[in-house]
C-alpha atoms as a PDB file:
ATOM      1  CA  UNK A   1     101.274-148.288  85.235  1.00  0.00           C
ATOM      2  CA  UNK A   2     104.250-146.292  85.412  1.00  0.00           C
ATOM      3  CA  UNK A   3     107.762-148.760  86.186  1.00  0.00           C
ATOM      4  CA  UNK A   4     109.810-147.646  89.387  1.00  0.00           C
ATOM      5  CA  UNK A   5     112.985-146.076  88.631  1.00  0.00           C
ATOM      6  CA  UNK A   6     115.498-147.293  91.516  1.00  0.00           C
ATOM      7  CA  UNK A   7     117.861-144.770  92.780  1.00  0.00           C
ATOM      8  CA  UNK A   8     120.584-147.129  91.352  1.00  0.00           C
ATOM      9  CA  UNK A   9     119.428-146.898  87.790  1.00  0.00           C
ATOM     10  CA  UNK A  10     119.121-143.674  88.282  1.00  0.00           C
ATOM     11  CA  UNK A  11     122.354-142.543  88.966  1.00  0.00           C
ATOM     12  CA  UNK A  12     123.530-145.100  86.376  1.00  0.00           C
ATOM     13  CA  UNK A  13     121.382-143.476  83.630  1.00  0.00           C
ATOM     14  CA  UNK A  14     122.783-139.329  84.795  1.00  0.00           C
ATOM     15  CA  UNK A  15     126.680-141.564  84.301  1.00  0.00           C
ATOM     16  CA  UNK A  16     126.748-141.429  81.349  1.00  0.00           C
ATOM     17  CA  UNK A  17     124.307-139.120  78.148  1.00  0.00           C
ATOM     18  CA  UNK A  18     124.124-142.147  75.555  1.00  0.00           C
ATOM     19  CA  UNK A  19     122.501-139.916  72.312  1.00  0.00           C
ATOM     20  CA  UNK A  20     125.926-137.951  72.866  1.00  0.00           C
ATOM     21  CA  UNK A  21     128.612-140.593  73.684  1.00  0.00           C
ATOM     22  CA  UNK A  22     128.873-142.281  70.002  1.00  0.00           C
ATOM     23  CA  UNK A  23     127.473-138.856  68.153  1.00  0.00           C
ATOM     24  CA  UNK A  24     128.995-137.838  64.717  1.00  0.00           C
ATOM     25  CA  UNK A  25     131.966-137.779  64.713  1.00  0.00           C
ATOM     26  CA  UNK A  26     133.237-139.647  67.599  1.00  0.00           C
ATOM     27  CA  UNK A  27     131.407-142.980  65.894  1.00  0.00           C
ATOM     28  CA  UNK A  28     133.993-142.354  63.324  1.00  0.00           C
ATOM     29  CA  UNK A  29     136.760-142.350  65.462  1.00  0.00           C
ATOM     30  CA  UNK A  30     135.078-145.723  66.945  1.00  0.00           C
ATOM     31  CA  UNK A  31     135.075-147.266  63.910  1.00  0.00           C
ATOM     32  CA  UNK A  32     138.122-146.336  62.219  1.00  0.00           C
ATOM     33  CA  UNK A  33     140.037-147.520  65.281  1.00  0.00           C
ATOM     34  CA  UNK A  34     138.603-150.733  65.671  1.00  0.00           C
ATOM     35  CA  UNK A  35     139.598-151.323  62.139  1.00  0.00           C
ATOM     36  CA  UNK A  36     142.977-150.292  63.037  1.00  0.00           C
ATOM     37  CA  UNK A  37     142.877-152.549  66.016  1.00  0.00           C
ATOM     38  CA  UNK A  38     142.133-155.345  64.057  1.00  0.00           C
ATOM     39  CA  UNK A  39     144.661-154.607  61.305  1.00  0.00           C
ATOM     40  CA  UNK A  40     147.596-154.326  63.772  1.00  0.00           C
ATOM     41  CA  UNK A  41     146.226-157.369  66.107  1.00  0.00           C
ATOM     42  CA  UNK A  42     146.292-159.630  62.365  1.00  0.00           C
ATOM     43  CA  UNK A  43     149.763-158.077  61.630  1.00  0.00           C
ATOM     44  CA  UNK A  44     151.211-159.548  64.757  1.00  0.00           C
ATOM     45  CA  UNK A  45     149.686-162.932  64.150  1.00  0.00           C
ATOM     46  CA  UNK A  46     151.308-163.367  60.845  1.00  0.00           C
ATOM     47  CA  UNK A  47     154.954-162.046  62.229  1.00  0.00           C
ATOM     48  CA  UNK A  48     153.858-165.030  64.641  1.00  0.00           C
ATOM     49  CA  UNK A  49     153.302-167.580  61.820  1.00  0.00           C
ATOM     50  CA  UNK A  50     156.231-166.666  60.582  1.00  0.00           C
ATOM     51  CA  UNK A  51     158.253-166.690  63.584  1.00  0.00           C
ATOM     52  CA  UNK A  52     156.852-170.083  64.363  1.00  0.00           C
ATOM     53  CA  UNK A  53     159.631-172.670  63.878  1.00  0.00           C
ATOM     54  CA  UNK A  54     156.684-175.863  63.818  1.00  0.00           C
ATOM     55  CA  UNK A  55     155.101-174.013  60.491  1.00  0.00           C
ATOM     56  CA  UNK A  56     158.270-173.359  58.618  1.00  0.00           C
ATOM     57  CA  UNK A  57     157.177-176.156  56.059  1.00  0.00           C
ATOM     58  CA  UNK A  58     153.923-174.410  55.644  1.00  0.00           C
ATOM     59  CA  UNK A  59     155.700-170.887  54.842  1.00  0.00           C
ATOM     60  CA  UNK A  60     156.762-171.603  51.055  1.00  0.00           C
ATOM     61  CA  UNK A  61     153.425-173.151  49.852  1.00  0.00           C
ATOM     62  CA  UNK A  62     151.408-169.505  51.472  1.00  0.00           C
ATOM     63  CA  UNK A  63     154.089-167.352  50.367  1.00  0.00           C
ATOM     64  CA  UNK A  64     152.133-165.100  48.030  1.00  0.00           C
ATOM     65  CA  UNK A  65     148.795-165.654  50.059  1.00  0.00           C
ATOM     66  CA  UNK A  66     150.822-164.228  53.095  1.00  0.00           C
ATOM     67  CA  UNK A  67     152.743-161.523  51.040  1.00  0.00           C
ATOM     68  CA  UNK A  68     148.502-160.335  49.883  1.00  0.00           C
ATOM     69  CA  UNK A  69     147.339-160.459  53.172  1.00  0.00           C
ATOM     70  CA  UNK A  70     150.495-158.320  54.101  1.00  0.00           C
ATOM     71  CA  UNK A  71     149.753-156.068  52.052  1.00  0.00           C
ATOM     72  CA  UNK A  72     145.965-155.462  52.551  1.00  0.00           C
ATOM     73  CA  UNK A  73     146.573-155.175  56.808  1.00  0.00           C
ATOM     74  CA  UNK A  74     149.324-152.644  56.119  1.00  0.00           C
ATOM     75  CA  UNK A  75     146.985-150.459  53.676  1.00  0.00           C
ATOM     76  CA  UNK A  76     144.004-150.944  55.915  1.00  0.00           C
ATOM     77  CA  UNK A  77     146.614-149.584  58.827  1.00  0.00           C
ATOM     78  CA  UNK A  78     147.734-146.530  56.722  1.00  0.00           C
ATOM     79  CA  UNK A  79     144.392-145.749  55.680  1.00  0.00           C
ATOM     80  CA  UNK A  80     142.613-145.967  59.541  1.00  0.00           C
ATOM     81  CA  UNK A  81     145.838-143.635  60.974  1.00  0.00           C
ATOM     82  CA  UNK A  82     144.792-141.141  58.315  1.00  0.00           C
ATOM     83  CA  UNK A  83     141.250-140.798  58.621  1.00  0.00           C
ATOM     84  CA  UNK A  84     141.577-140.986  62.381  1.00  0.00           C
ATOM     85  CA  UNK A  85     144.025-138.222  62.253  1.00  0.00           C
ATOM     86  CA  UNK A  86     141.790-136.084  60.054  1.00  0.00           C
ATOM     87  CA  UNK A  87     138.758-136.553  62.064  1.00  0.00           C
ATOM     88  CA  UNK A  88     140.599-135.444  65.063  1.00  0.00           C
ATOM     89  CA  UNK A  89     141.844-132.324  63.361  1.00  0.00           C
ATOM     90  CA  UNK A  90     138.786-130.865  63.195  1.00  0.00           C
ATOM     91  CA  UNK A  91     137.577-131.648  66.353  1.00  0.00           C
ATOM     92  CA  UNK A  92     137.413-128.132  69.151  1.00  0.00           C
ATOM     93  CA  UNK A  93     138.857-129.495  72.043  1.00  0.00           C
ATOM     94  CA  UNK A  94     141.972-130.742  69.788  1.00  0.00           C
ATOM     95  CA  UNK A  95     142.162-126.987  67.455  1.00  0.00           C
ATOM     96  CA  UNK A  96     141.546-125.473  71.188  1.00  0.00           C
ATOM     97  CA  UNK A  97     144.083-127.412  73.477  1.00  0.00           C
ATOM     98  CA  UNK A  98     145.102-130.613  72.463  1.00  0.00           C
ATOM     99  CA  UNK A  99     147.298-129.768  69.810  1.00  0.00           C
ATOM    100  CA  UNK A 100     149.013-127.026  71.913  1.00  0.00           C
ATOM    101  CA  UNK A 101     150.204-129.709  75.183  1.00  0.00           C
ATOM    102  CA  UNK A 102     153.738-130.977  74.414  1.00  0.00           C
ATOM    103  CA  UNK A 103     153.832-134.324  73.353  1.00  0.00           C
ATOM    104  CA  UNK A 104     150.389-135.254  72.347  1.00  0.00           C
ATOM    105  CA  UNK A 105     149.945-136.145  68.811  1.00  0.00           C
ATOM    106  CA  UNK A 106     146.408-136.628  66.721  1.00  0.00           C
ATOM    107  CA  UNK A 107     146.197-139.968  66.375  1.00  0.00           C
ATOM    108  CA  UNK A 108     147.354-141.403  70.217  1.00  0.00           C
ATOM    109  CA  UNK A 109     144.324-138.980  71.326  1.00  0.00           C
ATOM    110  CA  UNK A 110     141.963-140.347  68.336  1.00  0.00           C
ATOM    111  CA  UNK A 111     142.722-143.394  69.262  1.00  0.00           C
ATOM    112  CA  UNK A 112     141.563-143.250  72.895  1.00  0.00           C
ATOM    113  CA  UNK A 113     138.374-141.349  71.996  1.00  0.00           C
ATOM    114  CA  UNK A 114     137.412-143.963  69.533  1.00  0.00           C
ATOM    115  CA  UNK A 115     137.847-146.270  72.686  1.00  0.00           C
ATOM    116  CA  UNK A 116     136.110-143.731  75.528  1.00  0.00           C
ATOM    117  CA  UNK A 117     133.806-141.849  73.314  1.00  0.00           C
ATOM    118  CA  UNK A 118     132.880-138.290  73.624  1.00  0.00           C
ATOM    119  CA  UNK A 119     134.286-137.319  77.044  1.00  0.00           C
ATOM    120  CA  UNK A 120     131.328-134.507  77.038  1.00  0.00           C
ATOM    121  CA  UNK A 121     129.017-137.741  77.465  1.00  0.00           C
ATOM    122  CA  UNK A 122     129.818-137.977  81.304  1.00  0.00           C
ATOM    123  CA  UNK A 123     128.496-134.935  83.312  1.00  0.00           C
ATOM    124  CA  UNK A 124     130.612-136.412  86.232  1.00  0.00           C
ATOM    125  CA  UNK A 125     134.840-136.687  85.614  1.00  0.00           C
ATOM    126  CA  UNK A 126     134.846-139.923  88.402  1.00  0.00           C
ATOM    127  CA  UNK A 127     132.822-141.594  85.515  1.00  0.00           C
ATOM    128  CA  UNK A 128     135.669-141.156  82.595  1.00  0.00           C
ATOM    129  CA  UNK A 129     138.074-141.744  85.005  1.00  0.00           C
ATOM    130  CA  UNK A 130     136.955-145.253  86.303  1.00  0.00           C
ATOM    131  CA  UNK A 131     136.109-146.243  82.594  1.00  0.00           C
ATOM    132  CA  UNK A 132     139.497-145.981  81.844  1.00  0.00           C
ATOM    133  CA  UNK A 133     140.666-147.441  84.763  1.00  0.00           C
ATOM    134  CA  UNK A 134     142.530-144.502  87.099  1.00  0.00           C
ATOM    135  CA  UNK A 135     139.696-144.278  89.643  1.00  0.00           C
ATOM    136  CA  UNK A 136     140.824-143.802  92.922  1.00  0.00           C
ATOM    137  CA  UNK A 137     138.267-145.993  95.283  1.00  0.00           C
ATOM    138  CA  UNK A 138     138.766-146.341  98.956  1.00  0.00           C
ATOM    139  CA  UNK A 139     141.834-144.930  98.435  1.00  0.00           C
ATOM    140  CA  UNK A 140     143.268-147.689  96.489  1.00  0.00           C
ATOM    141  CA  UNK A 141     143.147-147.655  92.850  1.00  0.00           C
ATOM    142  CA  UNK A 142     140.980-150.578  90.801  1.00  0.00           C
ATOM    143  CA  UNK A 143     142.512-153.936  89.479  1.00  0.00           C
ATOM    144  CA  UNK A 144     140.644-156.758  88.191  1.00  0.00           C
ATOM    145  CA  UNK A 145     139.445-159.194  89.865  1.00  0.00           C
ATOM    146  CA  UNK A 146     139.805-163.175  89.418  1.00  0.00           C
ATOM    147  CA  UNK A 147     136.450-164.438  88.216  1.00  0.00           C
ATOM    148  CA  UNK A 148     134.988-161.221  88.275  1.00  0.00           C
ATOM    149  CA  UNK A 149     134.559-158.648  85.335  1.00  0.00           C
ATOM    150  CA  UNK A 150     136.906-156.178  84.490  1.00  0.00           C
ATOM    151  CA  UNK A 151     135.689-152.764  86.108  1.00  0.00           C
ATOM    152  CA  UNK A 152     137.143-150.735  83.494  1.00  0.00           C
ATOM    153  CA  UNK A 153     138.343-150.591  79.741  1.00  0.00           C
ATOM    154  CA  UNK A 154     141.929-152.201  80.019  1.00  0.00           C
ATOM    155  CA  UNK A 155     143.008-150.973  76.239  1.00  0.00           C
ATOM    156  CA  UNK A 156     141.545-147.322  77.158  1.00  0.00           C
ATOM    157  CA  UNK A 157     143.577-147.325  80.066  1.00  0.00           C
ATOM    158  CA  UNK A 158     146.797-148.482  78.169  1.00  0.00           C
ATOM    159  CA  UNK A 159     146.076-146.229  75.078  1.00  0.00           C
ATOM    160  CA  UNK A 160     145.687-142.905  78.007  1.00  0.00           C
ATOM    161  CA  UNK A 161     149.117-143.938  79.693  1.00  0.00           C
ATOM    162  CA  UNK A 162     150.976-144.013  75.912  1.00  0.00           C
ATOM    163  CA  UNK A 163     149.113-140.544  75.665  1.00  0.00           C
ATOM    164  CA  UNK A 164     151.072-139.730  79.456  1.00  0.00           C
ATOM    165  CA  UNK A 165     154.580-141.225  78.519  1.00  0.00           C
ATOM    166  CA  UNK A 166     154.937-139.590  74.900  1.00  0.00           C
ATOM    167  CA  UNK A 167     154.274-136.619  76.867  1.00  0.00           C
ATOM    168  CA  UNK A 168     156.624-137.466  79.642  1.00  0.00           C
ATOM    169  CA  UNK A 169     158.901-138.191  76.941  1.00  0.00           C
ATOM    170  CA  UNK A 170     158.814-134.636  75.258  1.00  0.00           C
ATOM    171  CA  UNK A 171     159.500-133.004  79.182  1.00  0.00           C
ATOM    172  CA  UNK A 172     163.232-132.901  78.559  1.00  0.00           C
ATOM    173  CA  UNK A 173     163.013-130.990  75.070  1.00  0.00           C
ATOM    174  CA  UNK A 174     159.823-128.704  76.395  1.00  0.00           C
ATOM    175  CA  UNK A 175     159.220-128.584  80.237  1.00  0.00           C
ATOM    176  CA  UNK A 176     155.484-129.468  80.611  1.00  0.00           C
ATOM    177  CA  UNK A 177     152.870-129.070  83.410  1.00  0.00           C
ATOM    178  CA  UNK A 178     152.289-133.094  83.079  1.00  0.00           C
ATOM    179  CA  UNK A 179     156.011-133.772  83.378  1.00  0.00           C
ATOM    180  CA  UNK A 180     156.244-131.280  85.962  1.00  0.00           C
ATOM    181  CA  UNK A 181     153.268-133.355  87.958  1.00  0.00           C
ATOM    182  CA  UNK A 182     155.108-136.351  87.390  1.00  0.00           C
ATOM    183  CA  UNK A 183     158.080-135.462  89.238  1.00  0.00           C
ATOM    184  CA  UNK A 184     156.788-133.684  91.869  1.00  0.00           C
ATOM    185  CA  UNK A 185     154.620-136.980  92.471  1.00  0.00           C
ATOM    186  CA  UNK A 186     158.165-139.232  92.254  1.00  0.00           C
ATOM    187  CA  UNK A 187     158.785-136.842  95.288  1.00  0.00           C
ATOM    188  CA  UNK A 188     156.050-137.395  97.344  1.00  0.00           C
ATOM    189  CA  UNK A 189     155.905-141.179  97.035  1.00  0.00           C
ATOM    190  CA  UNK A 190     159.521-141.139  97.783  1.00  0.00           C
ATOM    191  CA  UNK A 191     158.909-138.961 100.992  1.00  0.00           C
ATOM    192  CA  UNK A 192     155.351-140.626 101.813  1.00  0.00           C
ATOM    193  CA  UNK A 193     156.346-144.449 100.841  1.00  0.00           C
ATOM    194  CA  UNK A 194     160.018-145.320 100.954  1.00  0.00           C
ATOM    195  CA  UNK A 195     159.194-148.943 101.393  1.00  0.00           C
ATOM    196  CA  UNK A 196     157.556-148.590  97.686  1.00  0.00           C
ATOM    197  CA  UNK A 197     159.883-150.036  94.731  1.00  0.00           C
ATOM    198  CA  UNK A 198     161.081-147.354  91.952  1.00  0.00           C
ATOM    199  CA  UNK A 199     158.827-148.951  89.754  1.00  0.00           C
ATOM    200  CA  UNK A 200     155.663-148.779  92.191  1.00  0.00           C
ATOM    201  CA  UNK A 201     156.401-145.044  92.403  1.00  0.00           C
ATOM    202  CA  UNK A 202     156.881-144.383  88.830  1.00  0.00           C
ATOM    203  CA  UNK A 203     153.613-146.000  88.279  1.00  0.00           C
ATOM    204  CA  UNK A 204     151.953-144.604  90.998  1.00  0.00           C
ATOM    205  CA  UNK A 205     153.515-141.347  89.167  1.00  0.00           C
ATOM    206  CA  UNK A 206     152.105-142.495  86.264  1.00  0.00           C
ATOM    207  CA  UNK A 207     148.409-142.685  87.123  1.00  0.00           C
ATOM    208  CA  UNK A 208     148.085-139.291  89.085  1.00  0.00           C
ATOM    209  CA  UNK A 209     149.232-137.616  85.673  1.00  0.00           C
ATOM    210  CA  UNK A 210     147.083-139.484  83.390  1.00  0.00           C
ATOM    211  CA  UNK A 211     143.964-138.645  85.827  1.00  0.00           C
ATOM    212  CA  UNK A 212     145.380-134.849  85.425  1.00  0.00           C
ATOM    213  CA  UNK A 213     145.248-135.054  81.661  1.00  0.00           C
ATOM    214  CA  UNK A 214     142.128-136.806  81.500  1.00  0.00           C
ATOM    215  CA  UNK A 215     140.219-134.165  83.727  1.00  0.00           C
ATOM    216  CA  UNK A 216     141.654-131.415  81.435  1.00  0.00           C
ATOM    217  CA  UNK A 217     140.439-133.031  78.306  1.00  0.00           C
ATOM    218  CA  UNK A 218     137.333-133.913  79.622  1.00  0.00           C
ATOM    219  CA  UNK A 219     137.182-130.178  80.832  1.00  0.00           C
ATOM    220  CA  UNK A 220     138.143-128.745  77.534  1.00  0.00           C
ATOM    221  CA  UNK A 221     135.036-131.561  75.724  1.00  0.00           C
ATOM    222  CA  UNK A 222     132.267-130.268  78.041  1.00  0.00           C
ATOM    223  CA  UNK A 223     133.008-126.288  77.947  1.00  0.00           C
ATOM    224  CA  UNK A 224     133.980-126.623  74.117  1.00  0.00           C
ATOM    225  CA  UNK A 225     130.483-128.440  73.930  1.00  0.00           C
ATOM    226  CA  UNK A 226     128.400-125.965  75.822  1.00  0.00           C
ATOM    227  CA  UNK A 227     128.092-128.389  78.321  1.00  0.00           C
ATOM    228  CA  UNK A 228     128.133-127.249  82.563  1.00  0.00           C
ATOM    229  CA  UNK A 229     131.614-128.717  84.016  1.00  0.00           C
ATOM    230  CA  UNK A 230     131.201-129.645  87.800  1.00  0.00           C
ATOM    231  CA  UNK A 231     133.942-128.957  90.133  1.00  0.00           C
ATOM    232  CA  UNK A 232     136.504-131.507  91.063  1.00  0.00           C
ATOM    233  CA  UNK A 233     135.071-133.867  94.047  1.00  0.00           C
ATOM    234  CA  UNK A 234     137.740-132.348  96.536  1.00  0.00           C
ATOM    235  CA  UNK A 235     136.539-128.709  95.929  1.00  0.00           C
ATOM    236  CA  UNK A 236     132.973-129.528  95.820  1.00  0.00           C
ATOM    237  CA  UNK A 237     132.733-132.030  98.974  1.00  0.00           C
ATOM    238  CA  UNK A 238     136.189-131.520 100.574  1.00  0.00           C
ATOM    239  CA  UNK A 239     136.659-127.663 101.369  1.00  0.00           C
ATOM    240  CA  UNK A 240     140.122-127.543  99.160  1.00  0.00           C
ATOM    241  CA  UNK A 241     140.487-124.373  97.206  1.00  0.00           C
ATOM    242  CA  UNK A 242     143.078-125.116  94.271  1.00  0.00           C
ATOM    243  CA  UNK A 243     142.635-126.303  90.811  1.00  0.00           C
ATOM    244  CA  UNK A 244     145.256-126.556  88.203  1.00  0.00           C
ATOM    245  CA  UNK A 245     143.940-124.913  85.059  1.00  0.00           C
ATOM    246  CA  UNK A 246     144.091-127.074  81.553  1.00  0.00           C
ATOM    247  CA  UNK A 247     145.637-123.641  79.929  1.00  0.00           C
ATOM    248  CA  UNK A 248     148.564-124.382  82.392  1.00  0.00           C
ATOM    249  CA  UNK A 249     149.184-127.586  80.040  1.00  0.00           C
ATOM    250  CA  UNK A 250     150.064-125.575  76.801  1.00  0.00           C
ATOM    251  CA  UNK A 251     152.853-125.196  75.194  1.00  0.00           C
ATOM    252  CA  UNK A 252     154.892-122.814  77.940  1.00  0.00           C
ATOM    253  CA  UNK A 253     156.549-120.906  74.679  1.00  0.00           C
ATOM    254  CA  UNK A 254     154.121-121.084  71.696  1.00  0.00           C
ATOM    255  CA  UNK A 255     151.177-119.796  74.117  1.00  0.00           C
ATOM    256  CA  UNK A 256     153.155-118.382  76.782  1.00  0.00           C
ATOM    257  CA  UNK A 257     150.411-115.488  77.614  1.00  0.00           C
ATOM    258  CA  UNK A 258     147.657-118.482  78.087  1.00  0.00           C
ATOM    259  CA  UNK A 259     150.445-120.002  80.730  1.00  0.00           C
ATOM    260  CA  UNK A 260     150.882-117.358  82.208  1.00  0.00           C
ATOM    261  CA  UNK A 261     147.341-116.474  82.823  1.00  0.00           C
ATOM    262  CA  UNK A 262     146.598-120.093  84.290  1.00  0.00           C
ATOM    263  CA  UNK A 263     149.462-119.480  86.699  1.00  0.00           C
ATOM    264  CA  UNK A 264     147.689-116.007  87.872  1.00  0.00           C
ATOM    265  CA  UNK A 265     144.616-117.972  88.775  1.00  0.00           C
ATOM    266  CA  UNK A 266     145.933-120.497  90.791  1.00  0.00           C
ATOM    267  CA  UNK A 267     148.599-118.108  92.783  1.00  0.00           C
ATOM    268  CA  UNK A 268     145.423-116.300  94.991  1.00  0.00           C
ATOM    269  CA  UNK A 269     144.223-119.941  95.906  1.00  0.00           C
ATOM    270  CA  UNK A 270     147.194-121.225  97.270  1.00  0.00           C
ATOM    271  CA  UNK A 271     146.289-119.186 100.837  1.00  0.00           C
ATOM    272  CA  UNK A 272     142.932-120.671 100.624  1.00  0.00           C
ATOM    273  CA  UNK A 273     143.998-123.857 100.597  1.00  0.00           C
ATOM    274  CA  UNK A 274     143.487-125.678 104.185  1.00  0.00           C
ATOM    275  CA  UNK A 275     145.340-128.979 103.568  1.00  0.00           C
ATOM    276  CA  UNK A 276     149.219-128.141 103.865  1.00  0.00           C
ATOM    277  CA  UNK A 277     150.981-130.951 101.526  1.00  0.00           C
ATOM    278  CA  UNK A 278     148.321-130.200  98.789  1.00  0.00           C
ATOM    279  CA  UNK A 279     149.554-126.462  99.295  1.00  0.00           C
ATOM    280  CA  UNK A 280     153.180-127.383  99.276  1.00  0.00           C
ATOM    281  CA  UNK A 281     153.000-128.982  96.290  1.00  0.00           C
ATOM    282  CA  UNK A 282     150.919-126.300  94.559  1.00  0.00           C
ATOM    283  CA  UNK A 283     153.454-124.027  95.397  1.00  0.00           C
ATOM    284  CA  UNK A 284     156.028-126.134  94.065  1.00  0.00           C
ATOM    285  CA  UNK A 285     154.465-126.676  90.523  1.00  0.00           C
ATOM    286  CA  UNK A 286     153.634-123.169  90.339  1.00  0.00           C
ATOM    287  CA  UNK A 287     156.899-122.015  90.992  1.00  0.00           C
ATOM    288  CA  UNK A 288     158.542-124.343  88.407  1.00  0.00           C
ATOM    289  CA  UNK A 289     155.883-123.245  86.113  1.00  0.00           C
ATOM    290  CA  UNK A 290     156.548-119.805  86.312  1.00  0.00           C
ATOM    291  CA  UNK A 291     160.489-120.813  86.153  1.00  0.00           C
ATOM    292  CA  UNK A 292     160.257-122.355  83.126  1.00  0.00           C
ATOM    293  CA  UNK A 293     157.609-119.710  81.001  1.00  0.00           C
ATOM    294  CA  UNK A 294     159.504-116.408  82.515  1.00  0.00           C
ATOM    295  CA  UNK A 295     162.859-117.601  83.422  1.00  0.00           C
ATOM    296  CA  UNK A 296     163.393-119.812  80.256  1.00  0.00           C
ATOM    297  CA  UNK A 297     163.383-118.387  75.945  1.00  0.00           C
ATOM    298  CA  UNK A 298     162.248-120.877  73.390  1.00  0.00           C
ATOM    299  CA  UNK A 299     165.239-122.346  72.023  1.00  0.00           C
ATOM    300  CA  UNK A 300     165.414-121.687  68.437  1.00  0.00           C
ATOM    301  CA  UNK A 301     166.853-123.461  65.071  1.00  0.00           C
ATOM    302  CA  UNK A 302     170.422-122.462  64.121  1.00  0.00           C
ATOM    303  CA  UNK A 303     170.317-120.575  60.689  1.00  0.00           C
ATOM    304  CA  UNK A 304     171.685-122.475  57.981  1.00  0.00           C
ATOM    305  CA  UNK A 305     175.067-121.106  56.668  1.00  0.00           C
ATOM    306  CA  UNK A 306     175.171-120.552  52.777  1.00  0.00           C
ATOM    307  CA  UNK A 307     177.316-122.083  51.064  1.00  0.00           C
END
C-alpha cells in the first residue's frame, strides 16, 4: 500500500535536492570548516583560561600542556583556511564571479558554503534566503523566538553579513553595486522611517544587500550547474519588470565590458516597471553605475623611481 504524500512534505521535499546539497566538494568545505570552527571556538577558551584571574595558580603547573595545545589549534587553523581556500578556487561560480565582486575573498565565501551547502541544492532562492536568516515574511524579517527553535542558521547568517561588510568595506577604494545598494537603501529608510535609529537603518541596510548577494550567488550556483533558475517572486507573482543582473556586481574596472552589458539590460526595463519607488531607485543605481564604470579610470600604481 502506497504511503500518502501530504502537500506539506511535499513542498518540503522540492525545498531543498539532498543528493546535491553536501555533494563533492561542498562536503569538503563542510568539513574543513567545522574543523576550523572548532579550532578557533578552543582558541578563545584558552585566551579565557588565561584571562581568568581565579585560575592564575593553575597557569604555571599547565604551562607547556597549554603552550602544545596552542600550538596544535593554531596549525589545525592554518591548515583548515588553506584547504578551504583551495577548494573554493576551483569551484565555477567562484573562477566565474566570485572572485571578480570587490571585496569578497575565498575563504569568507568557503566558509559560508561549508555552513549553507551547495546553493544549487534549492530550486527556490526564498529557501537559501530563510536558511540563512534574511527572509522577508509578512513583511517583517525572522528573529527567534523564546522557547521556540531557531528558524534559521544564526552562524550562516553572521558568516553572509561579514561576506556584506568586507564588501561594504572595499566601496570607498572600488565603488561596488553592493555598496551602491547599501546606500541607496540608507536613503530610503531615512525617507520611509525617520522614527528608525541610525543603527536600525544601517541594519535594515544591511540585510537588503546580503539578500542581493545571496540571490546572485545562488544565481551564478544553479546556471554554472546546469540547473533552471526561477525568477525572483516579485517578477513571477507581482507584475514588476526589473532585475539587477549578478554581472552588474563585478569588478566595474577589471571587467568593465561585463558591467557595462548588465547595465544595458536593465536600462529597457526601467519603463516597464509599474511600481514608481522600485523605478526610482533603479534609476538611481543605474545611473551611479554607469557614473562610476564610464565616468571613472581605474586608478593605477605610481611607478617606482630608480634610484
Amino acid at each position: 500500500m502506497t504511503a500518502t504524500v501530504t502537500l506539506q512534505e511535499l513542498l518540503q521535499e522540492q525545498r531543498v535536492d539532498r543528493e546535491l546539497l553536501w555533494e563533492v566538494p561542498y562536503d569538503g568545505l563542510h568539513l574543513w570548516t567545522r574543523l576550523w570552527r572548532f579550532a578557533v571556538t578552543q582558541q578563545q577558551s584558552l585566551r579565557r583560561f588565561d584571562q581568568s584571574p581565579s585560575l592564575a595558580v593553575l597557569r604555571p603547573k599547565m604551562d607547556k600542556t597549554l603552550n602544545t595545545l596552542r600550538l596544535a589549534l593554531e596549525a589545525l587553523r592554518l591548515e583548515a583556511e588553506g584547504r578551504i581556500e583551495a577548494i573554493v578556487a576551483e569551484l565555477p561560480e567562484w573562477k566565474e564571479w566570485a572572485r571578480h565582486v570587490p571585496g569578497v575573498g575565498a575563504l569568507s565565501l568557503g566558509k559560508l558554503l561549508g555552513l549553507v551547502g551547495n546553493p544549487a541544492a534549492r530550486p527556490l532562492f526564498s529557501s537559501l534566503a530563510r536558511h540563512c536568516g534574511v527572509a522577508v515574511v509578512d513583511g517583517k524579517v525572522e528573529k527567534p523566538s523564546k522557547g521556540q527553535k531557531r528558524p534559521y542558521n544564526a552562524i550562516a547568517k553572521s558568516q553572509l553579513y561579514l561576506i556584506v561588510s568586507n564588501v561594504l568595506k572595499a566601496y570607498p577604494r572600488t565603488p561596488n553595486l553592493y555598496g551602491e545598494f547599501y546606500y541607496l537603501s540608507r536613503k530610503k529608510f531615512e525617507r520611509k522611517h525617520p522614527e528608525w535609529t541610525d543603527m536600525h537603518r544601517h541594519l535594515a541596510s544591511v540585510l537588503r544587500t546580503a539578500r542581493l548577494f545571496l540571490s546572485h550567488l545562488w544565481e551564478v550556483c544553479r546556471k554554472t550547474q546546469g540547473l533552471p533558475v526561477r525568477g525572483p517572486y516579485p517578477i513571477e507573482y507581482d507584475e514588476h519588470a526589473i532585475k539587477i543582473p549578478a554581472e552588474m556586481a563585478l569588478h566595474p574596472f577589471k571587467r568593465r565590458d561585463e558591467v557595462v552589458a548588465a547595465i544595458e539590460k536593465v536600462i529597457p526595463l526601467l519603463d516597464k516597471e509599474p511600481d514608481k519607488e522600485v523605478r526610482d531607485e533603479a534609476t538611481e543605481l543605474v545611473r551611479k553605475m554607469t557614473e562610476t564604470v564610464v565616468g571613472r579610470k581605474p586608478q593605477q600604481k605610481p611607478k617606482r623611481k630608480c634610484a
